[in-house]
Protein backbone atom coordinates (compact mmCIF):
# COMPACT_ATOMS: atom_id res chain seq x y z
CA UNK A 1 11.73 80.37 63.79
CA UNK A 2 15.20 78.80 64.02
CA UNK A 3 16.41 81.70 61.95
CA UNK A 4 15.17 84.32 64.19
CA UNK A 5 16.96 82.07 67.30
CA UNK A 6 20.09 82.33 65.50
CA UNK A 7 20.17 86.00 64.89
CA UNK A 8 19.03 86.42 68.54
CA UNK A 9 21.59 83.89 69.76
CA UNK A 10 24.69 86.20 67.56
CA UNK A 11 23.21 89.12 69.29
CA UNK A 12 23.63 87.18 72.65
CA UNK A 13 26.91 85.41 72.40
CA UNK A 14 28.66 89.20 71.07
CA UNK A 15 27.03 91.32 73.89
CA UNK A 16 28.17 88.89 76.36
CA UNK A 17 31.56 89.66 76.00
CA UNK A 18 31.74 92.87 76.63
CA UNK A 19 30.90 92.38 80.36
CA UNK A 20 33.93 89.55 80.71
CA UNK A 21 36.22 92.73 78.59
CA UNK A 22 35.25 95.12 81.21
CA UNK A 23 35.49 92.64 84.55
CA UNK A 24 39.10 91.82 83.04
CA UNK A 25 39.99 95.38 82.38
CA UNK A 26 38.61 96.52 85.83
CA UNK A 27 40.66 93.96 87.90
CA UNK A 28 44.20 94.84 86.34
CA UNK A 29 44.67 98.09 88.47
CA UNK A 30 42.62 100.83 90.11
CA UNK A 31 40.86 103.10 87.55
CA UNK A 32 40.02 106.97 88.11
CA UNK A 33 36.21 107.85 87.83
CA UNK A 34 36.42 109.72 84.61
CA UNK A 35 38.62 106.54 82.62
CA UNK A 36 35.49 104.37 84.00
CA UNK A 37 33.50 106.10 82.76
CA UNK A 38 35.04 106.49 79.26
CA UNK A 39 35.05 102.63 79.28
CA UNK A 40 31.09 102.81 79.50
CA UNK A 41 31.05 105.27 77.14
CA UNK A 42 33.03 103.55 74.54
CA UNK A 43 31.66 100.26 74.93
CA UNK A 44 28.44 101.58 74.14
CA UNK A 45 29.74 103.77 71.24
CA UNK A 46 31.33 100.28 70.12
CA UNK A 47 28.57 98.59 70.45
CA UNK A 48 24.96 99.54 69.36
CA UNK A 49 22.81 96.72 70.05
CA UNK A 50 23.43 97.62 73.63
CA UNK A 51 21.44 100.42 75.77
CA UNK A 52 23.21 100.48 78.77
CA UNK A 53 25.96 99.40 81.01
CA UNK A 54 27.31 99.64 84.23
CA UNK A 55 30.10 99.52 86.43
CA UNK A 56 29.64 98.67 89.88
CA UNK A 57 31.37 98.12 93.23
CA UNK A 58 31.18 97.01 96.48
CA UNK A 59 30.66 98.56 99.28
CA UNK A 60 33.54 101.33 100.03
CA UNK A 61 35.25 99.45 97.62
CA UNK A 62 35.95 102.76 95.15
CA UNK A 63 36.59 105.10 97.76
CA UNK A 64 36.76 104.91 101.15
CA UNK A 65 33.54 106.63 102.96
CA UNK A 66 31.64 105.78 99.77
CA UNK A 67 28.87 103.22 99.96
CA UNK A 68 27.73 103.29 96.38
CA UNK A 69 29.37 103.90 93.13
CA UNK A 70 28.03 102.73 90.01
CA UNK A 71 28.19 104.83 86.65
CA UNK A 72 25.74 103.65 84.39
CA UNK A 73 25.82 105.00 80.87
CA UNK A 74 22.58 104.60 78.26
CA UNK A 75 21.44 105.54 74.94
CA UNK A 76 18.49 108.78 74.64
CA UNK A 77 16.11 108.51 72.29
CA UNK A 78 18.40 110.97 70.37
CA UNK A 79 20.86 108.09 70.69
CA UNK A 80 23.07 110.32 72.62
CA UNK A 81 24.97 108.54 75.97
CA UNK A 82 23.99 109.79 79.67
CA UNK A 83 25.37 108.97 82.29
CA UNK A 84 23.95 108.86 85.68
CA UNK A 85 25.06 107.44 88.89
CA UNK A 86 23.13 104.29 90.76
CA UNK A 87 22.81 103.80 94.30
CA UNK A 88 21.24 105.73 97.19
CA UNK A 89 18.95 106.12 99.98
CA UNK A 90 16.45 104.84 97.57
CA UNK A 91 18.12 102.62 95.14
CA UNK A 92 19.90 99.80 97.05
CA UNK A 93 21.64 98.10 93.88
CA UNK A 94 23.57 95.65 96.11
CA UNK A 95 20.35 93.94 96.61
CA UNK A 96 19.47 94.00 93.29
CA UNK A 97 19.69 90.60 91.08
CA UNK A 98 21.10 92.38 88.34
CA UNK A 99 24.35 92.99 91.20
CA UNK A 100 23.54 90.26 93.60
CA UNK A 101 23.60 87.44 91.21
CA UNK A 102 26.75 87.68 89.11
CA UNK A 103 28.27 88.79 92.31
CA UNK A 104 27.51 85.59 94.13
């Protein structure tokens, strides 16, 4: 058992530094859509034991008359990357804990 928490734990303590990369990268000037979403793209090339990842902002905070804007890039099951974008009529991510929480 303690093996198995150890592995996990490695797993754990390496993925969670690609979020703090990305928050640092992301507040050192503004970014165009397509080098945002190279960053996604490359941290998940970078990095297989992740499926997806994110970047998202604030309200009108990417563009002006733009609520939502959130690439979020993930592995197929051919292990190829899509990207899609979150946030709509029907997907309020602000509310979301996954936004909400880290946020707060």
């Amino acid at each position: 058992m303690g093996s198995t928490v150890n592995r996990i734990e490695t797993v754990l303590f390496g993925v969670q530094k690609i979020p703090q990369q990305m928050a640092t990268w992301m507040e050192t000037r503004l970014w165009r859509d397509t080098e945002i979403m190279e960053i996604i793209h490359t941290a998940l090339l970078s990095n297989p034991e992740i499926f997806g990842s994110a970047v998202a902002f604030e309200p009108y905070a990417f563009q002006p008359g733009k609520l939502y804007y959130a690439p979020y890039g993930y592995r197929e099951k051919d292990l190829s990357i899509k990207t899609v974008f979150l946030g709509g009529d029907d997907y309020h991510y602000f509310s979301w804990d996954w936004y909400a929480l880290p946020r707060n």
